[in-house]
N, C-alpha and C. Protein backbone atom coordinates (compact mmCIF):
# COMPACT_ATOMS: atom_id res chain seq x y z
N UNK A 1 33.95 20.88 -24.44
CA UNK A 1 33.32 20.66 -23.15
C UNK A 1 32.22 19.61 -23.32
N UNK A 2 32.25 18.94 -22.43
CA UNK A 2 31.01 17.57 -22.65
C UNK A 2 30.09 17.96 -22.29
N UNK A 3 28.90 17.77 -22.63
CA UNK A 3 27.62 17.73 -22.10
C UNK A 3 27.46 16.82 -20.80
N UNK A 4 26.40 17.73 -19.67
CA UNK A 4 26.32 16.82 -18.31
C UNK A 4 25.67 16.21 -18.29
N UNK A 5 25.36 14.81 -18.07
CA UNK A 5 24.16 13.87 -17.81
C UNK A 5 23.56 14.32 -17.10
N UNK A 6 22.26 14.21 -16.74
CA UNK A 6 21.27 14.87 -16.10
C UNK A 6 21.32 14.00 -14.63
N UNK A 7 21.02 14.26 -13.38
CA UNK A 7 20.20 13.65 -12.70
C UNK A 7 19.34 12.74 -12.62
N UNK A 8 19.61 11.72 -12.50
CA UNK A 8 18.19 10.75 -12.18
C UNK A 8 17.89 9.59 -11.25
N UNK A 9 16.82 9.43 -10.79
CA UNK A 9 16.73 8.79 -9.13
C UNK A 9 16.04 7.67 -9.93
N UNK A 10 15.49 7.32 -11.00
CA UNK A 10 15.65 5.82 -11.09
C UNK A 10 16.50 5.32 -12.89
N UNK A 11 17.33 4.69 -12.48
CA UNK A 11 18.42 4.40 -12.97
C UNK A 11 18.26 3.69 -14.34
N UNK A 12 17.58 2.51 -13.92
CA UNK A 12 17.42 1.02 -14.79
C UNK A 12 15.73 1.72 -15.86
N UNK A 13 15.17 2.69 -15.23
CA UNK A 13 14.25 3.13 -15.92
C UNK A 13 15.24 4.07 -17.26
N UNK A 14 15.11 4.67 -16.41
CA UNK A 14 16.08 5.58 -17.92
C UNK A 14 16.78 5.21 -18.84
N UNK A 15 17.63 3.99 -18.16
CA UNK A 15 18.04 3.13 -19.41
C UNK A 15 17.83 2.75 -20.50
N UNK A 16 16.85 2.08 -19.71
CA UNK A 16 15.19 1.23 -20.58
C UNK A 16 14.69 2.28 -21.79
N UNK A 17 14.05 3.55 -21.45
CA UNK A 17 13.81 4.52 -21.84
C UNK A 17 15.07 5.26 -23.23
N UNK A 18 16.31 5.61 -22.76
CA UNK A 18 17.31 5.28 -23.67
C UNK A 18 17.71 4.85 -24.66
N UNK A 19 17.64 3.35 -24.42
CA UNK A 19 17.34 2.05 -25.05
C UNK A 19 16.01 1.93 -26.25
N UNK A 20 15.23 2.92 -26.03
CA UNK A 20 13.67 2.78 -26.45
C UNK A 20 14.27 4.20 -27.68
N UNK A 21 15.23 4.94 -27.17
CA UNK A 21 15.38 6.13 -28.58
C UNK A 21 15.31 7.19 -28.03
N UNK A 22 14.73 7.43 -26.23
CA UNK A 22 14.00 8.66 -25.79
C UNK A 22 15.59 9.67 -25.76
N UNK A 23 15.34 10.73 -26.02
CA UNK A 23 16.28 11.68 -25.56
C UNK A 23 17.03 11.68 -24.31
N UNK A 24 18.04 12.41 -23.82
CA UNK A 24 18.81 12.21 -22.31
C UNK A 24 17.42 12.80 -21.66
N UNK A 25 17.71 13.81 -22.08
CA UNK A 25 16.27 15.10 -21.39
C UNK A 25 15.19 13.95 -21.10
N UNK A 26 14.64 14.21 -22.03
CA UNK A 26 12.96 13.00 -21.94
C UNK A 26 13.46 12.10 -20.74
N UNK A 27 14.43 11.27 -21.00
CA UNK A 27 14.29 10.20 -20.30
C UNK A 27 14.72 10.39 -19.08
N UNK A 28 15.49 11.51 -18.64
CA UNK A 28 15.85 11.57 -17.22
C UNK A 28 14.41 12.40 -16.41
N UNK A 29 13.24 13.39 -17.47
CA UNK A 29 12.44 14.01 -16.99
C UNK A 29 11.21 12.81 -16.29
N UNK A 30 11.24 11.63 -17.43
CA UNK A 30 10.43 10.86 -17.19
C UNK A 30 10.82 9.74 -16.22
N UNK A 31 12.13 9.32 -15.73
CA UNK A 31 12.62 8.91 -15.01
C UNK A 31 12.94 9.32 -13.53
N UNK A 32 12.68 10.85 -13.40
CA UNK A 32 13.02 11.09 -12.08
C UNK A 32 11.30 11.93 -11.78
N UNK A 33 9.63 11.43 -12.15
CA UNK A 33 9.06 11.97 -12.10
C UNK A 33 8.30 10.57 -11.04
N UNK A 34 7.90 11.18 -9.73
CA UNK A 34 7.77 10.63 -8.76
C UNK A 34 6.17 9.45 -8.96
N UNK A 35 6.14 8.01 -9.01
CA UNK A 35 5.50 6.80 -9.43
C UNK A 35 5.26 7.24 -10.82
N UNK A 36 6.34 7.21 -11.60
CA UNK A 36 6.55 6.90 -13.23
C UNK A 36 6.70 5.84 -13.63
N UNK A 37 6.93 5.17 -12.72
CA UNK A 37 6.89 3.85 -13.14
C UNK A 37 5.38 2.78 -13.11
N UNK A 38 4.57 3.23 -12.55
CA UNK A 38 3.41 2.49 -11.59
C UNK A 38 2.25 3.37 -12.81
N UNK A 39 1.03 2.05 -13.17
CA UNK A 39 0.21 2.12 -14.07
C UNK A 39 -0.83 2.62 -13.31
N UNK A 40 -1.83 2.94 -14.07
CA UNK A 40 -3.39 2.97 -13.58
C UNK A 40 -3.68 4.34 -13.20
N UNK A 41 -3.03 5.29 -13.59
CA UNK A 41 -3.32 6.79 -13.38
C UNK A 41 -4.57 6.85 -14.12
N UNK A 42 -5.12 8.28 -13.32
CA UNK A 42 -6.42 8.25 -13.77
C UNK A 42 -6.65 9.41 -14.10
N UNK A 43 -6.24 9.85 -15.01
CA UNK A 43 -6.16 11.51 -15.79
C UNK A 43 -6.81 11.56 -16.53
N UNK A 44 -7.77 13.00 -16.48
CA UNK A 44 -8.63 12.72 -17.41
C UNK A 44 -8.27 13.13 -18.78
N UNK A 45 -9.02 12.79 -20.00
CA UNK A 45 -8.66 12.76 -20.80
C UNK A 45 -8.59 14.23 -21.41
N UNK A 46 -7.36 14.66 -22.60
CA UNK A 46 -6.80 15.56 -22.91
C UNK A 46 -8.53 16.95 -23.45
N UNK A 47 -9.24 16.12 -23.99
CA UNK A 47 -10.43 16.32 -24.31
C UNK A 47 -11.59 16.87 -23.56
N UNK A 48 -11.08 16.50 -22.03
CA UNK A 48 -12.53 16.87 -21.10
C UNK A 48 -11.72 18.19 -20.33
N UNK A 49 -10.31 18.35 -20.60
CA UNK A 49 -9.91 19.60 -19.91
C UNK A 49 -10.22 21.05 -20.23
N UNK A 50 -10.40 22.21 -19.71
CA UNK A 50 -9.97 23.18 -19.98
C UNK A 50 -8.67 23.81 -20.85
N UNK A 51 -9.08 24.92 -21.48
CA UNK A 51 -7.95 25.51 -22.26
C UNK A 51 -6.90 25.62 -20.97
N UNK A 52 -6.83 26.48 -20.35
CA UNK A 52 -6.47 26.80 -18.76
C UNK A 52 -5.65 25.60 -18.57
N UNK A 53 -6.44 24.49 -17.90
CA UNK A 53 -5.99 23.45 -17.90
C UNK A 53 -4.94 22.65 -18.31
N UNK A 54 -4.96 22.73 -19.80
CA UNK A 54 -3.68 22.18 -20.80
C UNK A 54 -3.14 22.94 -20.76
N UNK A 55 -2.80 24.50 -21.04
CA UNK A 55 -2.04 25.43 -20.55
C UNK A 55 -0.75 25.43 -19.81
N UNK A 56 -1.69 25.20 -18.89
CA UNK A 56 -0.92 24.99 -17.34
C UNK A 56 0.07 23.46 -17.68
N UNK A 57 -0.47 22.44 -18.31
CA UNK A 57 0.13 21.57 -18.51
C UNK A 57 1.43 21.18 -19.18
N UNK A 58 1.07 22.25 -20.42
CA UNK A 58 2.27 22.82 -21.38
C UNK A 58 3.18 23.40 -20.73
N UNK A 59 2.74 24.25 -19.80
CA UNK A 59 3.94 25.09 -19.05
C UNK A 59 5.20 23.85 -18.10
N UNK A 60 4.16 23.31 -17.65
CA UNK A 60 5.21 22.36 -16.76
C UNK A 60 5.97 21.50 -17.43
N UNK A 61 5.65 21.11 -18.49
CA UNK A 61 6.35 20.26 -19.35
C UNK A 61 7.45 20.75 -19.94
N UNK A 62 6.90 22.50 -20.50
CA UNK A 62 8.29 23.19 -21.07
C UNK A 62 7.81 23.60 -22.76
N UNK A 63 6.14 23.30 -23.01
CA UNK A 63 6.32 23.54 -24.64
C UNK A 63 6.24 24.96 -25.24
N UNK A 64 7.24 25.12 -25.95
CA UNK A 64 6.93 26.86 -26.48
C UNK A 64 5.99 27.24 -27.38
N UNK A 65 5.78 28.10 -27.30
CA UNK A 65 4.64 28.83 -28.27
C UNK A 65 3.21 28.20 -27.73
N UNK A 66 3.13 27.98 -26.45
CA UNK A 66 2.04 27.59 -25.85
C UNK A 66 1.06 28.98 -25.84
N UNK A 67 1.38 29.63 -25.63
CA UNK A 67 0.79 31.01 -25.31
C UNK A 67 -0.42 31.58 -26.18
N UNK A 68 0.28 31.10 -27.41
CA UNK A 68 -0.90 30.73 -28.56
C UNK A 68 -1.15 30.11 -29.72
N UNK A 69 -1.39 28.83 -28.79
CA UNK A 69 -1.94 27.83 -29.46
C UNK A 69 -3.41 27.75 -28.81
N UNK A 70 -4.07 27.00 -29.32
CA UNK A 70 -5.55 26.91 -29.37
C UNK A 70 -5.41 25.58 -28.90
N UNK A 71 -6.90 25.06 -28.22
CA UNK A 71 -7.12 23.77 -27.26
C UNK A 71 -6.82 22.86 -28.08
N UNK A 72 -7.04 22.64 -29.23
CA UNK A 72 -7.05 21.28 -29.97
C UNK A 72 -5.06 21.44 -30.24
N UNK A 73 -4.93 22.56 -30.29
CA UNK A 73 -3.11 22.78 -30.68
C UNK A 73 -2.25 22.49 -29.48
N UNK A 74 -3.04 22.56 -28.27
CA UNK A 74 -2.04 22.13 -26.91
C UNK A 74 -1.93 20.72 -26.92
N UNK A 75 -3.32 20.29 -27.72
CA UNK A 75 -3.49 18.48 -26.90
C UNK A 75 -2.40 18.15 -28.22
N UNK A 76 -2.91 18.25 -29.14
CA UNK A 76 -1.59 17.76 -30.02
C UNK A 76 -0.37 17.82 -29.58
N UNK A 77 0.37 19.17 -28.97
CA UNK A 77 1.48 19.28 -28.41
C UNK A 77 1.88 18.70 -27.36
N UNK A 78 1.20 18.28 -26.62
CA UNK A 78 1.34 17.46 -25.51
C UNK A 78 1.37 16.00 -25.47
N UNK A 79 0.29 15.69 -26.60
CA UNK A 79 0.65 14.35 -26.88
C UNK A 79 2.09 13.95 -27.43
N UNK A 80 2.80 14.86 -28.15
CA UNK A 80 3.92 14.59 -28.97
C UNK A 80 5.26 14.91 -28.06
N UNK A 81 4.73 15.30 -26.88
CA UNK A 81 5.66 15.71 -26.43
C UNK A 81 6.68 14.29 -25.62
């Protein structure tokens, strides 16, 4: 049985992304994530957040063993993610 390509609403991004090594996953998550394409976000940095905060961040992303990891162990995880 084949594996399904994922969904994705911008096309030529994911490619690109593809092309770059990213996983199907990664690149269709980061490809269908609404102005992913468009610079100048203004997030603050991994450092000025709450535990809570990154938490919550880990969750949406999908990383396991979030539950307990420690603040400096989320930002790592998140960065790598």
């Amino acid at each position: 049985m084949a594996a399904q390509i994922p969904s994705v609403k911008n096309e030529e991004q994911y490619e690109a992304l593809r092309d770059k090594g990213y996983s199907k996953e990664k690149s269709a998550r980061i490809a269908n994530t609404p102005d992913s394409g468009e610079k100048g976000g203004k997030a603050e940095k991994y450092e000025e957040r709450t535990k809570e905060e990154l938490y919550q961040q880990a969750q949406k992303v999908g990383i396991d063993g979030r539950s307990k990891m420690s603040k400096k162990e989320l930002i790592k995880a998140l960065r790598n993610n």
